[in-house]
PDB file of N, CA and C in Angstrom:
ATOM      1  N   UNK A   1       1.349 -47.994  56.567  1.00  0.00           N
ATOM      2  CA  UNK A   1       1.894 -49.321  56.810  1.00  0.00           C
ATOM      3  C   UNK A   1       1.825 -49.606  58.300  1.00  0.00           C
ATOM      4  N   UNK A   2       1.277 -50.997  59.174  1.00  0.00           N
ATOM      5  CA  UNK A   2       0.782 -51.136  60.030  1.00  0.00           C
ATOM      6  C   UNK A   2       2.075 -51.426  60.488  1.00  0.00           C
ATOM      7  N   UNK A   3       2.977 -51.133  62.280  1.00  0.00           N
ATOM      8  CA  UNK A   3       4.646 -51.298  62.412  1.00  0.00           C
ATOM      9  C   UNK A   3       4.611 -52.834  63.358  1.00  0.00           C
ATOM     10  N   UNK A   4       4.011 -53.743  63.098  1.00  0.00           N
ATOM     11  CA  UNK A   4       4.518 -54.672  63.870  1.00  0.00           C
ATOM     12  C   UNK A   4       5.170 -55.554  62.509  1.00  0.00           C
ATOM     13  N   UNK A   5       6.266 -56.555  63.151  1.00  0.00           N
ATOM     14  CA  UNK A   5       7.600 -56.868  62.580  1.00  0.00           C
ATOM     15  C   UNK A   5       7.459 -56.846  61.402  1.00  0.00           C
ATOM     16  N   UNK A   6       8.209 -55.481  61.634  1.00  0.00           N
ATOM     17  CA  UNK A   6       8.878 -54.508  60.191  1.00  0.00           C
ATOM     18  C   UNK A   6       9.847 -54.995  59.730  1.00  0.00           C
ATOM     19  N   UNK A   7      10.777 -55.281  58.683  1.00  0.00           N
ATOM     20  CA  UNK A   7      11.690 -56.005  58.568  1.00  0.00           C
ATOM     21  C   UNK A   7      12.891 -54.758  58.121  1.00  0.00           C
ATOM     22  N   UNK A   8      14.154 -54.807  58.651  1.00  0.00           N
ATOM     23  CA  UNK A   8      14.604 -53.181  57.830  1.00  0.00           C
ATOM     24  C   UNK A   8      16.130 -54.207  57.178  1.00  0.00           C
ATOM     25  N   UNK A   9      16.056 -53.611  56.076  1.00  0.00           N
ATOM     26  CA  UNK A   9      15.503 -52.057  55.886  1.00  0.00           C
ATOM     27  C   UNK A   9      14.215 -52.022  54.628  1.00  0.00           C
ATOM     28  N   UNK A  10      13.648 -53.333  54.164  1.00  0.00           N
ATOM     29  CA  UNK A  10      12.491 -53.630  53.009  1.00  0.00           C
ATOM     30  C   UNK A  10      11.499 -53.094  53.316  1.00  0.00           C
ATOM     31  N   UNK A  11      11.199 -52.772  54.623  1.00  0.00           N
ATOM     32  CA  UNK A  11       9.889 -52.265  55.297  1.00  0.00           C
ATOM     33  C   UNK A  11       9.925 -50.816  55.696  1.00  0.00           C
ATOM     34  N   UNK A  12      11.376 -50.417  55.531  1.00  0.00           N
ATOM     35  CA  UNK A  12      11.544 -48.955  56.323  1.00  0.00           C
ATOM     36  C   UNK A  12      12.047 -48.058  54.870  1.00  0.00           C
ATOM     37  N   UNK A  13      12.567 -48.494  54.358  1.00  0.00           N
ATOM     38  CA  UNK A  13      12.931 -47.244  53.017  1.00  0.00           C
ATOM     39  C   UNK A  13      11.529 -47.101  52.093  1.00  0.00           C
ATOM     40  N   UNK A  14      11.835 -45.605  51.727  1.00  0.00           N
ATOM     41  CA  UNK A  14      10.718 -44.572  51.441  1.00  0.00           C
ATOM     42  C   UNK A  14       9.150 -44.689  51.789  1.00  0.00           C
ATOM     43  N   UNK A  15       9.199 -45.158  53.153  1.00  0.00           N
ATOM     44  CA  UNK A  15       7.586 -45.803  53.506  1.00  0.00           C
ATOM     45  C   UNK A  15       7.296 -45.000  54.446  1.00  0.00           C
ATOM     46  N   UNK A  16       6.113 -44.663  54.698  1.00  0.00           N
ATOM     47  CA  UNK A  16       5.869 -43.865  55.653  1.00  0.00           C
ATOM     48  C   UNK A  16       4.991 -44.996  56.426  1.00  0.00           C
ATOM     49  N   UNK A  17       5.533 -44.857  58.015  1.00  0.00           N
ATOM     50  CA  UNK A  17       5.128 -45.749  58.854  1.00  0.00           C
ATOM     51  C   UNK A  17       4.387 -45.413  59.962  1.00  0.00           C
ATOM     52  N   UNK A  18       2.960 -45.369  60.144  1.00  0.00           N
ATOM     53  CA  UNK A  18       2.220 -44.610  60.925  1.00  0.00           C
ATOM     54  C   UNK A  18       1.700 -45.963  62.653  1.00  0.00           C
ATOM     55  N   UNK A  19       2.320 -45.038  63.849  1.00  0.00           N
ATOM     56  CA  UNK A  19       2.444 -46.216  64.993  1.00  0.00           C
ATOM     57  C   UNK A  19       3.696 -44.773  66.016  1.00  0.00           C
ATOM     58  N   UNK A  20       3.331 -46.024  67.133  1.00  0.00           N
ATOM     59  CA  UNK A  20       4.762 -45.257  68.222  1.00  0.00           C
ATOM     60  C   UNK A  20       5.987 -44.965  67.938  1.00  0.00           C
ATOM     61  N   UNK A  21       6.579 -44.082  67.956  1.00  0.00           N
ATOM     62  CA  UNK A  21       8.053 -44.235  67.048  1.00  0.00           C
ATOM     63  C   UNK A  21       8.654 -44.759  67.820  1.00  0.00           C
ATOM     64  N   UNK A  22       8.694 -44.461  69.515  1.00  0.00           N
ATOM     65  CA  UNK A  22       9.700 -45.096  69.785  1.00  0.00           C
ATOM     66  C   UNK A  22       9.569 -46.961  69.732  1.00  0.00           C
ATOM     67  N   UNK A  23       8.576 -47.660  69.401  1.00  0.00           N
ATOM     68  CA  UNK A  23       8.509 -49.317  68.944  1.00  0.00           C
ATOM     69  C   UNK A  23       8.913 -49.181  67.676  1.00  0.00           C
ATOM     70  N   UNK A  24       8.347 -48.523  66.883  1.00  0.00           N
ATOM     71  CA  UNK A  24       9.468 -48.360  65.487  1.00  0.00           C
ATOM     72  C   UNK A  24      10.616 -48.378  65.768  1.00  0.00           C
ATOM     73  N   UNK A  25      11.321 -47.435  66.407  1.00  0.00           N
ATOM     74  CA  UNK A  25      12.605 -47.172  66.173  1.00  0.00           C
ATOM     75  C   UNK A  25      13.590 -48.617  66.636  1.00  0.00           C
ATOM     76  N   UNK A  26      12.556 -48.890  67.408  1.00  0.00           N
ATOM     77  CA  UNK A  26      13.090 -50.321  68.369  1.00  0.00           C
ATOM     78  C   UNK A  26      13.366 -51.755  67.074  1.00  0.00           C
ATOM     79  N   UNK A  27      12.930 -51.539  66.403  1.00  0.00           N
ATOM     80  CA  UNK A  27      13.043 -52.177  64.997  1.00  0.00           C
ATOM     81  C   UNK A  27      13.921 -52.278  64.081  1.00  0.00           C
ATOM     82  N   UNK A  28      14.395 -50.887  64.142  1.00  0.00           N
ATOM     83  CA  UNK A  28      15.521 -50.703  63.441  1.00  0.00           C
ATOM     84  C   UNK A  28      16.831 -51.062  64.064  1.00  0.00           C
ATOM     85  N   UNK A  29      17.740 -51.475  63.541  1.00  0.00           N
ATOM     86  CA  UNK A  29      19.248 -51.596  63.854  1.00  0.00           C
ATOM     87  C   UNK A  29      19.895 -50.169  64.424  1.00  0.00           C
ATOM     88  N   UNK A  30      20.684 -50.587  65.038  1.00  0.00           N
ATOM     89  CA  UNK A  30      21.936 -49.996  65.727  1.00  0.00           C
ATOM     90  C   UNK A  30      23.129 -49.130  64.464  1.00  0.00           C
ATOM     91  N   UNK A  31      22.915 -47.580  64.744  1.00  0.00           N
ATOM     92  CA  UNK A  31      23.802 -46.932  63.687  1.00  0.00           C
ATOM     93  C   UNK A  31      23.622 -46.940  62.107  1.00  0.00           C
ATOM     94  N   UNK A  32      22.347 -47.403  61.782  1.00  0.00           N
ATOM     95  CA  UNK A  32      21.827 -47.316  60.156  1.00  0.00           C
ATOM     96  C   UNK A  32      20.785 -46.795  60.085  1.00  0.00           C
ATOM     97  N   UNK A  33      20.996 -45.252  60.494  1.00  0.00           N
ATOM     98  CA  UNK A  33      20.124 -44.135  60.346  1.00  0.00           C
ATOM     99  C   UNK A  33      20.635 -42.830  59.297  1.00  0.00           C
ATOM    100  N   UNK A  34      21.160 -42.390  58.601  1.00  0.00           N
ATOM    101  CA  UNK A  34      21.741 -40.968  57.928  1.00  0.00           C
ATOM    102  C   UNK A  34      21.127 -39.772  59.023  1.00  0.00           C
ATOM    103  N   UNK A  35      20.225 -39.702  58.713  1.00  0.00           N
ATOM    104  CA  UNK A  35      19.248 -38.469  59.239  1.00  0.00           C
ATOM    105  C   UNK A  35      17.887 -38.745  60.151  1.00  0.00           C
ATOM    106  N   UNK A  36      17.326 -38.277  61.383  1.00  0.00           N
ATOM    107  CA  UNK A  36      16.320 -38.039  62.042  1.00  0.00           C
ATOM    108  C   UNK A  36      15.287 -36.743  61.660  1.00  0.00           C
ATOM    109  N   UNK A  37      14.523 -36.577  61.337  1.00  0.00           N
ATOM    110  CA  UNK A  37      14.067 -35.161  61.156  1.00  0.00           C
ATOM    111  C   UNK A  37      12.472 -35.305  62.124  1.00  0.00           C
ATOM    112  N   UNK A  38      12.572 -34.402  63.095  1.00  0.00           N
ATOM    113  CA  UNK A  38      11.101 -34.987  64.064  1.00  0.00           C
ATOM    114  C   UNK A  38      11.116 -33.395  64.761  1.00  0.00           C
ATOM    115  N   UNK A  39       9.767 -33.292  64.913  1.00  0.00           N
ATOM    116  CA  UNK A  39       8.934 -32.555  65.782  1.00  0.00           C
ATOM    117  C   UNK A  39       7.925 -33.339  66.668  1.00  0.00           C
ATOM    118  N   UNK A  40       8.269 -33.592  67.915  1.00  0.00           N
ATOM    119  CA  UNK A  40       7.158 -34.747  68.631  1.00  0.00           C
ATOM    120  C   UNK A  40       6.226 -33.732  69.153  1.00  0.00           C
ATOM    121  N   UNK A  41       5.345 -34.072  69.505  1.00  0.00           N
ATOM    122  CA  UNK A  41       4.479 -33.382  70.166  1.00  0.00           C
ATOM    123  C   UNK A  41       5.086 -32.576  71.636  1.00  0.00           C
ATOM    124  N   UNK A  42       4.486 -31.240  71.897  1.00  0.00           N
ATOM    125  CA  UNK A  42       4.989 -30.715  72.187  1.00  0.00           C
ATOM    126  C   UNK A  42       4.337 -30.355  74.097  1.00  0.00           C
ATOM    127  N   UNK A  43       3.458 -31.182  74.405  1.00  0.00           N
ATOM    128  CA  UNK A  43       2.772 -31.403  75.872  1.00  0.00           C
ATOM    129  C   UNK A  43       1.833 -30.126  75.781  1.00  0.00           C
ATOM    130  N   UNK A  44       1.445 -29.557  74.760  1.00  0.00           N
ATOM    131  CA  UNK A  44       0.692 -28.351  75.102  1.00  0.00           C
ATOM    132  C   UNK A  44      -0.196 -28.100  76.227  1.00  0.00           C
ATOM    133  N   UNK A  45      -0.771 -29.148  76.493  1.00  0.00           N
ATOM    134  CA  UNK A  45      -1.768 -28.524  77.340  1.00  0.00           C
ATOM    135  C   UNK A  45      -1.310 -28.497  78.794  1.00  0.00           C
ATOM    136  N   UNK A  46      -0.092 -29.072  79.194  1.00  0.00           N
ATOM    137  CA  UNK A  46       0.571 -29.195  80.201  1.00  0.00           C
ATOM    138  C   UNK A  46       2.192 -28.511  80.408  1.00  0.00           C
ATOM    139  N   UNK A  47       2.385 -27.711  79.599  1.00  0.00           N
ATOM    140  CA  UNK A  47       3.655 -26.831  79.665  1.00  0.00           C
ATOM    141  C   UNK A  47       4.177 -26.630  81.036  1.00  0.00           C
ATOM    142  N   UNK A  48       4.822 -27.604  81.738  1.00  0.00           N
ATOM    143  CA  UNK A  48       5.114 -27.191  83.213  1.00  0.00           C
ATOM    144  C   UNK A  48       4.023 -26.301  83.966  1.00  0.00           C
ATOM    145  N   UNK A  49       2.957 -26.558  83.708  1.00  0.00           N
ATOM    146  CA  UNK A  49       1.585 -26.518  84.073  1.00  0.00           C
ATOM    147  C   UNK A  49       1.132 -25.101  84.087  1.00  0.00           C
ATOM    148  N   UNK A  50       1.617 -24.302  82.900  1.00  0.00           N
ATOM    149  CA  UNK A  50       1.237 -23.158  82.386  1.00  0.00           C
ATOM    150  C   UNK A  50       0.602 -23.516  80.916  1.00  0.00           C
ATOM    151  N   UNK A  51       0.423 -24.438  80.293  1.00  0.00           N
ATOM    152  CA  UNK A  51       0.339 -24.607  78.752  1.00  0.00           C
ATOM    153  C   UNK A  51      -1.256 -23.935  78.392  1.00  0.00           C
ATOM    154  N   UNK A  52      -1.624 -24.417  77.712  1.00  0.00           N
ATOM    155  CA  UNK A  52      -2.569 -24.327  76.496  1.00  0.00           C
ATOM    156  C   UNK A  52      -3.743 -24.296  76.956  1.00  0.00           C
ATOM    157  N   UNK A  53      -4.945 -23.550  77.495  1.00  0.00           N
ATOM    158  CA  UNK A  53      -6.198 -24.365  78.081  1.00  0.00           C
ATOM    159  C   UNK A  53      -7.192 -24.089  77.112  1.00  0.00           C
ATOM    160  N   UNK A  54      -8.000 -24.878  77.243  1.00  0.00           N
ATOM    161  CA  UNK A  54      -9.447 -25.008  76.347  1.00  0.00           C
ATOM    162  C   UNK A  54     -10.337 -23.271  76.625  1.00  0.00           C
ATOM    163  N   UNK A  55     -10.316 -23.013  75.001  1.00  0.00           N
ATOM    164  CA  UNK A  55     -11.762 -22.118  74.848  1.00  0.00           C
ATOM    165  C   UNK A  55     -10.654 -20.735  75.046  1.00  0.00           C
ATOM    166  N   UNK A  56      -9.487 -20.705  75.245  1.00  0.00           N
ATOM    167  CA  UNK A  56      -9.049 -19.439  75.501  1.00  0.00           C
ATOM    168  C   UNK A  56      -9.497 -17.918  74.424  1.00  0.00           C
ATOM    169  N   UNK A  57      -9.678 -17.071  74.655  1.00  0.00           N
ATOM    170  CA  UNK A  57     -10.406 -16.116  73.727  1.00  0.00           C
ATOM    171  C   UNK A  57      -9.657 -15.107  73.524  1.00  0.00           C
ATOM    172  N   UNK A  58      -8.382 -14.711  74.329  1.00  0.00           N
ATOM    173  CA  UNK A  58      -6.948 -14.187  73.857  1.00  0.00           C
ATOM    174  C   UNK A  58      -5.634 -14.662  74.389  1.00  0.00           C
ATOM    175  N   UNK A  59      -5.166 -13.760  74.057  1.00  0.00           N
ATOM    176  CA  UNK A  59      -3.605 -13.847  74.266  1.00  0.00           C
ATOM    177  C   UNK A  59      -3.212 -14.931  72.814  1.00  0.00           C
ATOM    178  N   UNK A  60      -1.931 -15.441  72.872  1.00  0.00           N
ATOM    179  CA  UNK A  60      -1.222 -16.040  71.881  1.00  0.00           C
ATOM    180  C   UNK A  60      -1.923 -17.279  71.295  1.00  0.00           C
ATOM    181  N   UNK A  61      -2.494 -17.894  72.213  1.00  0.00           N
ATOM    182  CA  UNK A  61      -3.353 -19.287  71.950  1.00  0.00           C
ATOM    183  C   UNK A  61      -4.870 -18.901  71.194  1.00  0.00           C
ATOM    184  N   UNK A  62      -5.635 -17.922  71.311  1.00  0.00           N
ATOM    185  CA  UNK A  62      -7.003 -17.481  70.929  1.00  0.00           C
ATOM    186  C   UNK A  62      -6.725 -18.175  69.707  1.00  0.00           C
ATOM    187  N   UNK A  63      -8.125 -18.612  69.638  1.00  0.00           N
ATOM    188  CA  UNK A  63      -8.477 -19.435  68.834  1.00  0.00           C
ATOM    189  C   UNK A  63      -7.785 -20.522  68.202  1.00  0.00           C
ATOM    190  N   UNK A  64      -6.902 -21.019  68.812  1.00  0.00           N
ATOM    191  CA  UNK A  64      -5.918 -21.974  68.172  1.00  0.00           C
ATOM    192  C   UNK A  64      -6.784 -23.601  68.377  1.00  0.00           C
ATOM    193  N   UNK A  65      -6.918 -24.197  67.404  1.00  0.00           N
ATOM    194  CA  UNK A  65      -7.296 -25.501  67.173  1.00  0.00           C
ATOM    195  C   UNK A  65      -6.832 -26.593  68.529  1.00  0.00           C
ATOM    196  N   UNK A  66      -5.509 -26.288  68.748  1.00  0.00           N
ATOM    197  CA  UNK A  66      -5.098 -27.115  69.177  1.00  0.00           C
ATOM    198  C   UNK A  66      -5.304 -26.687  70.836  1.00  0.00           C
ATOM    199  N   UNK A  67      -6.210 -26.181  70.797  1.00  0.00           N
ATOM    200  CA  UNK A  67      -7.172 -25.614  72.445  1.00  0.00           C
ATOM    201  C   UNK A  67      -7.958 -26.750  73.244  1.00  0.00           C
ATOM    202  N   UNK A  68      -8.200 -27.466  72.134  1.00  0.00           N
ATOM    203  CA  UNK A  68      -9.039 -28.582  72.351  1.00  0.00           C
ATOM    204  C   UNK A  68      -8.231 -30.357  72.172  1.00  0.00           C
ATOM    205  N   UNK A  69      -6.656 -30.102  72.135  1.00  0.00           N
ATOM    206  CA  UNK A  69      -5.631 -30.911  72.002  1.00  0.00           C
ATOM    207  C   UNK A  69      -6.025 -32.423  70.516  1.00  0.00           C
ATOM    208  N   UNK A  70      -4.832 -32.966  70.676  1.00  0.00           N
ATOM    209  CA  UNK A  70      -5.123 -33.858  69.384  1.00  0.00           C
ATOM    210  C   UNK A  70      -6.323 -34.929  69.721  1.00  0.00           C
ATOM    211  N   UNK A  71      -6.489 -35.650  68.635  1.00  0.00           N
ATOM    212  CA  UNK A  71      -7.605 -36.905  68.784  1.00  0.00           C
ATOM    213  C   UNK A  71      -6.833 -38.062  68.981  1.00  0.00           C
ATOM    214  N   UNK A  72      -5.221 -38.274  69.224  1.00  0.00           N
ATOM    215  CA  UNK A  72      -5.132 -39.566  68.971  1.00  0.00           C
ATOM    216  C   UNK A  72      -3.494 -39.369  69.965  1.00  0.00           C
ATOM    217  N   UNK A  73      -3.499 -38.372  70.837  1.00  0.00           N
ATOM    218  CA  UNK A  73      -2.380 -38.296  71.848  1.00  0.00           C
ATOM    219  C   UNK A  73      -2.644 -37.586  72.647  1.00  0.00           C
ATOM    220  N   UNK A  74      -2.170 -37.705  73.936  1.00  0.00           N
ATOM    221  CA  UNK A  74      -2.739 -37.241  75.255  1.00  0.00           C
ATOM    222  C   UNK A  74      -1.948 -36.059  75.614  1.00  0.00           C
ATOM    223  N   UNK A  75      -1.727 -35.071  75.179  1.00  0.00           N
ATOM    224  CA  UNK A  75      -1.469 -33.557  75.087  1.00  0.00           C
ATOM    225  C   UNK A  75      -1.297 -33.337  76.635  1.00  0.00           C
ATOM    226  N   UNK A  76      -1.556 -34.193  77.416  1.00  0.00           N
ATOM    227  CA  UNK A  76      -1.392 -33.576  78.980  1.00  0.00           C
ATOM    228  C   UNK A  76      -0.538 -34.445  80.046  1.00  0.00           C
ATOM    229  N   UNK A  77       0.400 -34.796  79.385  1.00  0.00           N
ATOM    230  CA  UNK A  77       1.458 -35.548  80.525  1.00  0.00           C
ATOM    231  C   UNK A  77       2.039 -34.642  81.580  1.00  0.00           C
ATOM    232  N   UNK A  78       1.658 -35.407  82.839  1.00  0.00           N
ATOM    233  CA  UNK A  78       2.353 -34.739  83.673  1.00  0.00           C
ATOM    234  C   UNK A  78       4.166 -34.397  83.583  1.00  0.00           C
ATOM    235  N   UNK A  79       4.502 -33.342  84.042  1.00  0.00           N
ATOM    236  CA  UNK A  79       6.078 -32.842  83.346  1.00  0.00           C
ATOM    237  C   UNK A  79       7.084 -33.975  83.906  1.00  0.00           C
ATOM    238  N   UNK A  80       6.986 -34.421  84.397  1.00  0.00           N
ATOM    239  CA  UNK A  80       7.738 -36.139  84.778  1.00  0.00           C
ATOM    240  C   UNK A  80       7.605 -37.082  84.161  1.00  0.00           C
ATOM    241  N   UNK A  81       6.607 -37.791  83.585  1.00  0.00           N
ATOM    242  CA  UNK A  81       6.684 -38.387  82.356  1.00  0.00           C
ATOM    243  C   UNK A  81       6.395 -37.933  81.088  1.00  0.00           C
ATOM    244  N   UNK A  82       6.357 -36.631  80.586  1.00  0.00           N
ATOM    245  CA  UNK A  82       6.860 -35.881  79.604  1.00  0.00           C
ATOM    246  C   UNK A  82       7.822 -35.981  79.275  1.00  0.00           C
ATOM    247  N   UNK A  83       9.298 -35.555  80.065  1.00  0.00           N
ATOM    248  CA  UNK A  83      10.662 -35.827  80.324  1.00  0.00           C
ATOM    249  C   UNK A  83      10.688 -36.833  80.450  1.00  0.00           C
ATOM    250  N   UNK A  84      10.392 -37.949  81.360  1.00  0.00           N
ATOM    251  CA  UNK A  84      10.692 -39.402  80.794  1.00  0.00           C
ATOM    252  C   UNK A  84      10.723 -39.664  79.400  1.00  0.00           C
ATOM    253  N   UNK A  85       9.433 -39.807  78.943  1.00  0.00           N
ATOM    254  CA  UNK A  85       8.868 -39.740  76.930  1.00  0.00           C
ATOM    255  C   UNK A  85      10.033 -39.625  76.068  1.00  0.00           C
ATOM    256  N   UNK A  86      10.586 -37.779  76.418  1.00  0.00           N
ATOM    257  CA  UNK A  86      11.337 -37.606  75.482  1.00  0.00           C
ATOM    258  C   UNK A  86      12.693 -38.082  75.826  1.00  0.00           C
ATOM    259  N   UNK A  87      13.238 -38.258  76.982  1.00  0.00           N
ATOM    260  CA  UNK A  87      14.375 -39.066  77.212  1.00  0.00           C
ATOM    261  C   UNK A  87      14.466 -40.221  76.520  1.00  0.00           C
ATOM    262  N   UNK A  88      13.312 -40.904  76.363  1.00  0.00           N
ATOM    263  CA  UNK A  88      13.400 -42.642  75.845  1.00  0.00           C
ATOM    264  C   UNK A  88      12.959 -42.408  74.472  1.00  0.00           C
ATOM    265  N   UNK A  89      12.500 -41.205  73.724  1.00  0.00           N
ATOM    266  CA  UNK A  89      12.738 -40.916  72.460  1.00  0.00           C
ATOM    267  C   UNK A  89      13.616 -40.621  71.955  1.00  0.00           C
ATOM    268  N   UNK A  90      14.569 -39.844  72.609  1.00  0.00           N
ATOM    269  CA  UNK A  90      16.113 -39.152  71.833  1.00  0.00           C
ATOM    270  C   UNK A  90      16.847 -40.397  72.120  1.00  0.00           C
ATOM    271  N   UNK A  91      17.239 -41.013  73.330  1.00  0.00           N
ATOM    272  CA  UNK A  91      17.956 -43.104  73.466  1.00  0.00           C
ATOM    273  C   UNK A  91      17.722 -43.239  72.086  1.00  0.00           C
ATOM    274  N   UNK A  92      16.492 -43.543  71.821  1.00  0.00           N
ATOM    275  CA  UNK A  92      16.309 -44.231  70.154  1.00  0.00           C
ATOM    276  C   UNK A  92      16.963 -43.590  69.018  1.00  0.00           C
ATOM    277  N   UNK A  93      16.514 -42.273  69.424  1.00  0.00           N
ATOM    278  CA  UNK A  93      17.454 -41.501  68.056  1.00  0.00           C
ATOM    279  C   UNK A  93      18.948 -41.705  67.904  1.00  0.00           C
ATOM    280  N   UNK A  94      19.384 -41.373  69.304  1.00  0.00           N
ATOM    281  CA  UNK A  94      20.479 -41.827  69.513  1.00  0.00           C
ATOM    282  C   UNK A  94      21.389 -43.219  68.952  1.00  0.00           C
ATOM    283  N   UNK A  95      20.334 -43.918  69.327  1.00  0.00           N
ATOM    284  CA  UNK A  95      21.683 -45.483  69.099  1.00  0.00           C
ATOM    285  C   UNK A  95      20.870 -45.801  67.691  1.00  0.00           C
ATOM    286  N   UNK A  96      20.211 -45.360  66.921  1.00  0.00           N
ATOM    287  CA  UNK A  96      19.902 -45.727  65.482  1.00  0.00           C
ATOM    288  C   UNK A  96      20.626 -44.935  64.271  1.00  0.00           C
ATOM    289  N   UNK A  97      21.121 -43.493  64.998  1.00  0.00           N
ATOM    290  CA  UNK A  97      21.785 -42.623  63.994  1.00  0.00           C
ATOM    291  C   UNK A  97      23.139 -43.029  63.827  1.00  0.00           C
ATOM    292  N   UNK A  98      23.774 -43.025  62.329  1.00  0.00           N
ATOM    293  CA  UNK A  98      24.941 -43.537  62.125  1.00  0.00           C
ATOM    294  C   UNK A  98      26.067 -42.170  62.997  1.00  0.00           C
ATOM    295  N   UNK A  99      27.007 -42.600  63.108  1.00  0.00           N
ATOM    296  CA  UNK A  99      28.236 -41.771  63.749  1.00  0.00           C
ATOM    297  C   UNK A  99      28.496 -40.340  62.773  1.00  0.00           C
ATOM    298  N   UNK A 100      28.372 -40.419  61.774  1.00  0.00           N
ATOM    299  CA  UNK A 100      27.933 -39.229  61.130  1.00  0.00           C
ATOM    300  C   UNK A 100      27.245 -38.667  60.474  1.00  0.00           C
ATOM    301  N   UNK A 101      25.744 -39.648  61.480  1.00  0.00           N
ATOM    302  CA  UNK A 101      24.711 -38.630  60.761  1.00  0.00           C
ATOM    303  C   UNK A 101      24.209 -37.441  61.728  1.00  0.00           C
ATOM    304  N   UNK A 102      22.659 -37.178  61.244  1.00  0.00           N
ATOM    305  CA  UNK A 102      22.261 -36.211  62.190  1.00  0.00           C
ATOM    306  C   UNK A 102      20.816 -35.957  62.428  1.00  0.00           C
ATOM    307  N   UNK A 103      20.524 -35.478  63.618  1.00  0.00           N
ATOM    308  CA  UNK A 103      19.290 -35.669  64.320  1.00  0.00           C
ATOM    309  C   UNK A 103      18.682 -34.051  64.682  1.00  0.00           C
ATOM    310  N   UNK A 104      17.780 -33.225  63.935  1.00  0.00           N
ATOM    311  CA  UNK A 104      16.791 -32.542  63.883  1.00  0.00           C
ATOM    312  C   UNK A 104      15.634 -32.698  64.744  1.00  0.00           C
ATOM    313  N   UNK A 105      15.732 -32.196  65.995  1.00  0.00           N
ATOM    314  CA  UNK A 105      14.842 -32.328  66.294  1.00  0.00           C
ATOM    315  C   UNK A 105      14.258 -30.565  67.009  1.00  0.00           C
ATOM    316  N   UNK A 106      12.748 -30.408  66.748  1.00  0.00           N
ATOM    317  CA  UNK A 106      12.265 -29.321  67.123  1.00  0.00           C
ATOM    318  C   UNK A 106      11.623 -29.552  68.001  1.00  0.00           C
ATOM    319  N   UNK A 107      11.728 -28.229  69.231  1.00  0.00           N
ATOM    320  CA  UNK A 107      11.015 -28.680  70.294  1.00  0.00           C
ATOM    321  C   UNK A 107      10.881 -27.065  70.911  1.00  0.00           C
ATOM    322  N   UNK A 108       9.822 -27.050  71.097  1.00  0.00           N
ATOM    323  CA  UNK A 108       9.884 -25.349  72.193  1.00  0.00           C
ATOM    324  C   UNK A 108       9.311 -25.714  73.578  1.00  0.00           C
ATOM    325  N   UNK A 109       9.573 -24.755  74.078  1.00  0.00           N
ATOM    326  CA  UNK A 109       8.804 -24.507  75.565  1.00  0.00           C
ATOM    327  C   UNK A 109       8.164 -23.244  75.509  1.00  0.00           C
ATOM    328  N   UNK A 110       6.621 -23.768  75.768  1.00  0.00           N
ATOM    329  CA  UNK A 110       5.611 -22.758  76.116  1.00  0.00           C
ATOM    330  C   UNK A 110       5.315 -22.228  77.495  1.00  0.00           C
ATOM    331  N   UNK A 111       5.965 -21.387  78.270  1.00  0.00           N
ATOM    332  CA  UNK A 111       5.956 -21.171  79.425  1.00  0.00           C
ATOM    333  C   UNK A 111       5.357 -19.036  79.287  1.00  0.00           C
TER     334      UNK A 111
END
C-alpha cells in the first residue's frame, strides 16, 4: 500500500504499509498505538566507523550478504545523523503509543 494520505485507522489496520516510517507514523494520531514491534536498520557499514566493510573473507562478517549493504537504504550514515534518525524515530514511537502500550524495539551495536 503506497503511504501518502493514509487515512487511520481504514488505511492502517492489518495492512502492511511499505514507505518511511517515520512519514507514516506522522499519519497516525497521538496515543492510538497498543504495540510497536521494529528492528530499523542497524548503520552496518558505519558502526561508529568500525562496521561492516565490503568483500570481508573472515572474522564474524565473512561472507555475510549484507557486505555489500541493502538496495534501497544507505547503510552508511555518518554516526551524527544516525543518532539524529533514530532520535526522530523513537519521538514517533513515542507520541503514537497509547500510555499502556509498548514499544519493542531491537537494536545492537557492532563495535
Amino acid at each position: 500500500m503506497e503511504n501518502k494520505n493514509l487515512k487511520y485507522p481504514k488505511d492502517f489496520l492489518n495492512k502492511i504499509i511499505c514507505g518511511d516510517s517515520i512519514e507514516v507514523m506522522r499519519q497516525i494520531p497521538d496515543n492510538s498505538v497498543d504495540l510497536v514491534v521494529t528492528s530499523p536498520p542497524y548503520n552496518l557499514k558505519n558502526s561508529t566507523g568500525n562496521g561492516m566493510k565490503a568483500n570481508t573473507k573472515s572474522g564474524k562478517w565473512a561472507g555475510n550478504a549484507l557486505q555489500n549493504g541493502y538496495s534501497h537504504y544507505d547503510d552508511n550514515m555518518p554516526n551524527g545523523k544516525y543518532t539524529e534518525w533514530q532520535h526522530n524515530y523513537l519521538k514517533q514511537m513515542y507520541r503514537i503509543i497509547k500510555d499502556d502500550g509498548a514499544i519493542l524495539y531491537s537494536i545492537f551495536n557492532v563495535t
